[in-house]
N, C-alpha and C. Protein backbone atom coordinates (compact mmCIF):
# COMPACT_ATOMS: atom_id res chain seq x y z
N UNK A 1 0.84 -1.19 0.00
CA UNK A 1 0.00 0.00 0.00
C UNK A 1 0.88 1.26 0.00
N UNK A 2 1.95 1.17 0.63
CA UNK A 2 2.78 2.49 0.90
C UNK A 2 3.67 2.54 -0.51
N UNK A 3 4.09 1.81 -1.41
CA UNK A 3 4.59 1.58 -2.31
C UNK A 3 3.20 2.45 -3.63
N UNK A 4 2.25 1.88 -3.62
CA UNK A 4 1.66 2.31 -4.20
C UNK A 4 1.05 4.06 -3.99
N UNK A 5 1.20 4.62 -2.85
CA UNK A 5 0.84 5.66 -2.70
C UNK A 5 2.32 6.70 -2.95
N UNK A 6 3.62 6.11 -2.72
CA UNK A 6 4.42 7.01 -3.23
C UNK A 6 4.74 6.94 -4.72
N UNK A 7 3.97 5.90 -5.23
CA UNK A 7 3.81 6.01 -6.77
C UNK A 7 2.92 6.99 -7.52
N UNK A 8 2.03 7.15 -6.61
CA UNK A 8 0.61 8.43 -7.14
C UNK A 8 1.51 9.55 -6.32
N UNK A 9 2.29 9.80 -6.03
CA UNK A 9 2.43 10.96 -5.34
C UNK A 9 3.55 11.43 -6.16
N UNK A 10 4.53 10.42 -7.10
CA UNK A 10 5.34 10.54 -7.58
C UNK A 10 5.12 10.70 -9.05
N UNK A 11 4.19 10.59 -9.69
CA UNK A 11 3.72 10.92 -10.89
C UNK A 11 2.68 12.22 -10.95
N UNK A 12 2.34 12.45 -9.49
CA UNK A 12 1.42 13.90 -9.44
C UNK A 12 2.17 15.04 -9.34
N UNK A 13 3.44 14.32 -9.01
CA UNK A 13 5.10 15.44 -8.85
C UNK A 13 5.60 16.03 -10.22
N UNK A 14 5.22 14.80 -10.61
CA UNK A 14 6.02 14.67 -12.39
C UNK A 14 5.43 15.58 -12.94
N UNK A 15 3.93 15.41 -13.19
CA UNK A 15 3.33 16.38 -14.03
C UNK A 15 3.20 17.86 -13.57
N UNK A 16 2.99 18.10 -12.24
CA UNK A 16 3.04 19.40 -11.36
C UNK A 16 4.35 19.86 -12.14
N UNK A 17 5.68 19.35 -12.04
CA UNK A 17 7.18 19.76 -12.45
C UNK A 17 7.16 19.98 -14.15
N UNK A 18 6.73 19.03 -14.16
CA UNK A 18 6.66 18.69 -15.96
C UNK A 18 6.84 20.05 -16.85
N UNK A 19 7.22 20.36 -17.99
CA UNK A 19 7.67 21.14 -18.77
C UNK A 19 6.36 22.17 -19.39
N UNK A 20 5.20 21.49 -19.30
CA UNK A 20 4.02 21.75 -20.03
C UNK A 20 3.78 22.78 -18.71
N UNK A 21 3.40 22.33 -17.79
CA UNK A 21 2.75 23.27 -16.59
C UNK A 21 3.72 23.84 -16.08
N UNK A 22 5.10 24.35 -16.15
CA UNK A 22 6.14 25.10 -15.90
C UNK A 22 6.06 26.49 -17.19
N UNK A 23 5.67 26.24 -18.32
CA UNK A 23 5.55 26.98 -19.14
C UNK A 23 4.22 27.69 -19.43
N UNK A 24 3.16 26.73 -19.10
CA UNK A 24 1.87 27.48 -18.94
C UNK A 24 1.60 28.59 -17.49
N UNK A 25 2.44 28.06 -16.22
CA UNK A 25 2.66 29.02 -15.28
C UNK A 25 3.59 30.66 -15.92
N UNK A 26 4.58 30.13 -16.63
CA UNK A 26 5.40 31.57 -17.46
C UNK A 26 4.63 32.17 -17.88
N UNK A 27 3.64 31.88 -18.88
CA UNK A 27 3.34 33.05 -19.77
C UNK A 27 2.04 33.08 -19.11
N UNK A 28 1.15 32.68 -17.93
CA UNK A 28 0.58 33.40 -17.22
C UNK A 28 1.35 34.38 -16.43
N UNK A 29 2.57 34.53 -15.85
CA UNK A 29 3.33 35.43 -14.85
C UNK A 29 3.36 36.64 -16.12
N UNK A 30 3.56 36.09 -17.53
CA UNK A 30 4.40 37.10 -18.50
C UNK A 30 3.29 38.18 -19.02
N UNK A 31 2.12 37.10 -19.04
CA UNK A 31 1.02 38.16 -19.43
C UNK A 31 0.47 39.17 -18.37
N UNK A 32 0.68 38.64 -17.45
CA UNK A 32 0.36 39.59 -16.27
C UNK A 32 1.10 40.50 -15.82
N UNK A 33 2.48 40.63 -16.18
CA UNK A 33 3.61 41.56 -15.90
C UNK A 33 3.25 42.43 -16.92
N UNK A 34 3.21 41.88 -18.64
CA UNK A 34 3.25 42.74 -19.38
C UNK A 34 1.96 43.73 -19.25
N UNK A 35 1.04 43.39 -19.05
CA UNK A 35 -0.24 44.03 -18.94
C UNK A 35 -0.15 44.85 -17.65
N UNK A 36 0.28 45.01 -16.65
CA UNK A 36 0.71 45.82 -15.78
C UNK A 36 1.87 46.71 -16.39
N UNK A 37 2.63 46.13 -16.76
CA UNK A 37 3.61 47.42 -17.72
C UNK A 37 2.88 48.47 -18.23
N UNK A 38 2.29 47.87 -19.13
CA UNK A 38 1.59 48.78 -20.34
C UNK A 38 0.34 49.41 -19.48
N UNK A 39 0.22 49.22 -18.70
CA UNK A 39 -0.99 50.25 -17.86
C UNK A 39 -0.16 51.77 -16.95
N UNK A 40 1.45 50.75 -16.73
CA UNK A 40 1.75 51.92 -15.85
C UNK A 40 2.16 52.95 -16.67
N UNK A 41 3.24 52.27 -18.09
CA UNK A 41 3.73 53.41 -18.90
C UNK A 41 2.66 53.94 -19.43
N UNK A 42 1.16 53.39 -19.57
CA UNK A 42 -0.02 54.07 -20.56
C UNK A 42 -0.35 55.50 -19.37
N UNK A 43 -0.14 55.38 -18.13
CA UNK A 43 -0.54 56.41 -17.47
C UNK A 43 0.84 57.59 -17.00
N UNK A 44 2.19 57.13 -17.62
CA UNK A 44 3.09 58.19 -17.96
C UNK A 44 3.12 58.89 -19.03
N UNK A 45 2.02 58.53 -19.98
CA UNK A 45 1.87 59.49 -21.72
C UNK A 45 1.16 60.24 -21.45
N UNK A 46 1.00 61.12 -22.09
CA UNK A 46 0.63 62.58 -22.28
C UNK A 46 -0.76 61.98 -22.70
N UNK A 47 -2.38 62.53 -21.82
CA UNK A 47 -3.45 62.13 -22.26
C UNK A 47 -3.81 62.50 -23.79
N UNK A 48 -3.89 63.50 -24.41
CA UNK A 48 -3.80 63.79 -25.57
C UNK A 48 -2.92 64.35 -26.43
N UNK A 49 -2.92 64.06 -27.84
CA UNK A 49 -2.20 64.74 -28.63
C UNK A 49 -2.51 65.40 -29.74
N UNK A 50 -2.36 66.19 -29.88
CA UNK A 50 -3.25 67.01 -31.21
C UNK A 50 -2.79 66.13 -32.41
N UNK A 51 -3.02 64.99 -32.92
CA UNK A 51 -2.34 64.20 -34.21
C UNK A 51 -3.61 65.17 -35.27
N UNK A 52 -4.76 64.89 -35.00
CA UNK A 52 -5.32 65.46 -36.07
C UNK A 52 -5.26 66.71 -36.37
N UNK A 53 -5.00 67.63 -35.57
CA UNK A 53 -4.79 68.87 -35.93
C UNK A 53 -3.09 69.33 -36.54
N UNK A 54 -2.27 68.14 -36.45
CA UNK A 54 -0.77 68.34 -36.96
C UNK A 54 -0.98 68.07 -38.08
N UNK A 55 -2.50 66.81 -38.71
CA UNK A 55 -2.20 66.20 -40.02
C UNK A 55 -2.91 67.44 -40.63
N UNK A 56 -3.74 67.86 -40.28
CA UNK A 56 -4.74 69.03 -41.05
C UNK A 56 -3.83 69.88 -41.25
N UNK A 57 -2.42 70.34 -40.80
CA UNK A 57 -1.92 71.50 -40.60
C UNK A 57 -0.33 71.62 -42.12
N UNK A 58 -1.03 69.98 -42.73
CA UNK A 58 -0.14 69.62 -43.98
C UNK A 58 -0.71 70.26 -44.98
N UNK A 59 -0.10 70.45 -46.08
CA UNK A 59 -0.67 71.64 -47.04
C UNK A 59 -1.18 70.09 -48.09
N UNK A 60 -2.33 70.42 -49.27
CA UNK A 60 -2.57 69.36 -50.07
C UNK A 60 -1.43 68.87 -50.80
N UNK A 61 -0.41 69.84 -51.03
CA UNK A 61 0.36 69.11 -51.97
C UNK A 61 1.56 68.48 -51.35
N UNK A 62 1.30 67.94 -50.23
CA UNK A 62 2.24 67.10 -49.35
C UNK A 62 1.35 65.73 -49.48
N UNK A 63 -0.02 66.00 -48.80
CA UNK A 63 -1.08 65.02 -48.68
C UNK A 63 -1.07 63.84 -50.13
N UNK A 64 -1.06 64.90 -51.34
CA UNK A 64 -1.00 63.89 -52.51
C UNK A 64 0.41 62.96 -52.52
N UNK A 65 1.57 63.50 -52.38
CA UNK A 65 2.38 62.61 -52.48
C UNK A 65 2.53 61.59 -51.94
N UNK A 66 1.81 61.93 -50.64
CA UNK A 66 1.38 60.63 -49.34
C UNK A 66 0.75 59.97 -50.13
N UNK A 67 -0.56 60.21 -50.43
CA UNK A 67 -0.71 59.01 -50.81
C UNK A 67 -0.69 58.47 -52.11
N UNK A 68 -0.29 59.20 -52.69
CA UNK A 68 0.52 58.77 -54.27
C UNK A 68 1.63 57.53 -53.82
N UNK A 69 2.63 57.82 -52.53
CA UNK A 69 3.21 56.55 -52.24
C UNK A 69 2.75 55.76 -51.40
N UNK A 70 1.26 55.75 -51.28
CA UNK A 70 0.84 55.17 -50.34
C UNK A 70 1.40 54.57 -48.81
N UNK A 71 1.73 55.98 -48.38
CA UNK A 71 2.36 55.80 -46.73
C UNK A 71 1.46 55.47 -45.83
N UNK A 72 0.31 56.04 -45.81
CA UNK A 72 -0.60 54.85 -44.71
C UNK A 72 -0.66 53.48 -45.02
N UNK A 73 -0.73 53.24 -45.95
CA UNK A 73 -0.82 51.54 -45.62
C UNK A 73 0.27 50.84 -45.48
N UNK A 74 0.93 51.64 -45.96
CA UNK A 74 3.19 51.30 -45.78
C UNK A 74 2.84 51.60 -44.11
N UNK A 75 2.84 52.52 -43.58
CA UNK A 75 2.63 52.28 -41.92
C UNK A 75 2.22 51.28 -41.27
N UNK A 76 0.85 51.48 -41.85
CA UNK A 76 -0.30 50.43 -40.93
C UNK A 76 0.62 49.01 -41.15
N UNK A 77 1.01 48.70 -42.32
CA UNK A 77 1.86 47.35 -42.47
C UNK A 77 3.09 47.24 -41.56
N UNK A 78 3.92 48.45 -41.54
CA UNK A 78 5.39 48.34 -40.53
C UNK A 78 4.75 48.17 -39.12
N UNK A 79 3.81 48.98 -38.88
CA UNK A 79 3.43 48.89 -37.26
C UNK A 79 3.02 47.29 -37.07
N UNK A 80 1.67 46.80 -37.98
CA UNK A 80 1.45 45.65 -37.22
C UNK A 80 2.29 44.64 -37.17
N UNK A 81 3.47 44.66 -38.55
CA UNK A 81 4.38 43.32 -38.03
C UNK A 81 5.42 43.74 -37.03
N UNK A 82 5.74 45.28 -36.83
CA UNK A 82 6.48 45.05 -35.38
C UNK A 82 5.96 44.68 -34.14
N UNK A 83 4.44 44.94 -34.32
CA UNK A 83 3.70 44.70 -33.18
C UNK A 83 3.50 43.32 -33.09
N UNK A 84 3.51 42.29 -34.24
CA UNK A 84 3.61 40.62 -34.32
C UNK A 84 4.78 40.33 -34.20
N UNK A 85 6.22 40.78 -33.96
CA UNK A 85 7.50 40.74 -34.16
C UNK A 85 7.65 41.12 -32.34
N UNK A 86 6.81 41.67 -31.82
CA UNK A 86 6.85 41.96 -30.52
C UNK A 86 6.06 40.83 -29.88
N UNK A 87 5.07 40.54 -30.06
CA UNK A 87 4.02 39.56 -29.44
C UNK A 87 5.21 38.07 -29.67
N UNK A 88 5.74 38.20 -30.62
CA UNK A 88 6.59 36.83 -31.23
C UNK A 88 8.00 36.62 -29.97
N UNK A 89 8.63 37.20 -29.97
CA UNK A 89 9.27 37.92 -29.00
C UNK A 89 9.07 37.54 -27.76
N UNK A 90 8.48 37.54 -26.94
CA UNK A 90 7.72 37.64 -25.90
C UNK A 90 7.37 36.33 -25.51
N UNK A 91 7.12 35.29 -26.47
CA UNK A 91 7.22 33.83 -25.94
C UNK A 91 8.47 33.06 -25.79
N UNK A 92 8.39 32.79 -24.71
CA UNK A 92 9.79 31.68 -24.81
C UNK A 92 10.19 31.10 -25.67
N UNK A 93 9.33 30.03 -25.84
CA UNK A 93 9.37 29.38 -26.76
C UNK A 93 10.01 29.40 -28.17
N UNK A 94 9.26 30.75 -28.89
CA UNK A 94 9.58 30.67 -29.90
C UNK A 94 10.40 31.95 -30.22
N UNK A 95 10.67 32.86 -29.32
CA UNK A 95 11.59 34.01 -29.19
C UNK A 95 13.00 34.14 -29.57
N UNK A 96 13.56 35.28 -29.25
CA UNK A 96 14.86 35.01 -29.47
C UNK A 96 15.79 34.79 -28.11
């Protein structure tokens, strides 16, 4: 009987230790750090910024060349893969 109970106690060890639930504990600690980050630095930024009144303040013949080279969507594209290049990042796993 005592043989058999340090056998269940010794495989409930294993998996508790195990690699799977050591890593699912990380990126619960990681998501919860990061999300506390980004709340504290979100409340060191400046509440507003006049962006729309800087873009209005471009004359049209700037505006056309914008988007003659289509720089918003050249943005919107650089931002979200740094922002997937960041999320990527950020896992162990598959990070650098």
């Amino acid at each position: 009987m005592h043989a058999i109970l340090i056998s269940a106690f010794n495989s409930v060890l294993r998996f508790l230790l195990g690699q799977a639930t050591i890593k699912s504990v990380i990126f619960v600690v990681l998501t919860y750090l990061i999300s506390e980050i980004i709340s504290v630095a979100n409340k060191l930024l400046p509440d507003s910024t006049n962006l729309v009144q800087l873009f209005n303040a471009l004359p049209d013949s700037v505006w056309f060349f914008l988007n003659l080279a289509e720089v918003p969507y050249g943005l919107s594209l650089v931002f979200s893969s740094l922002l997937t290049r960041f999320i990527f990042g950020m896992l162990p796993v598959v990070g650098h």
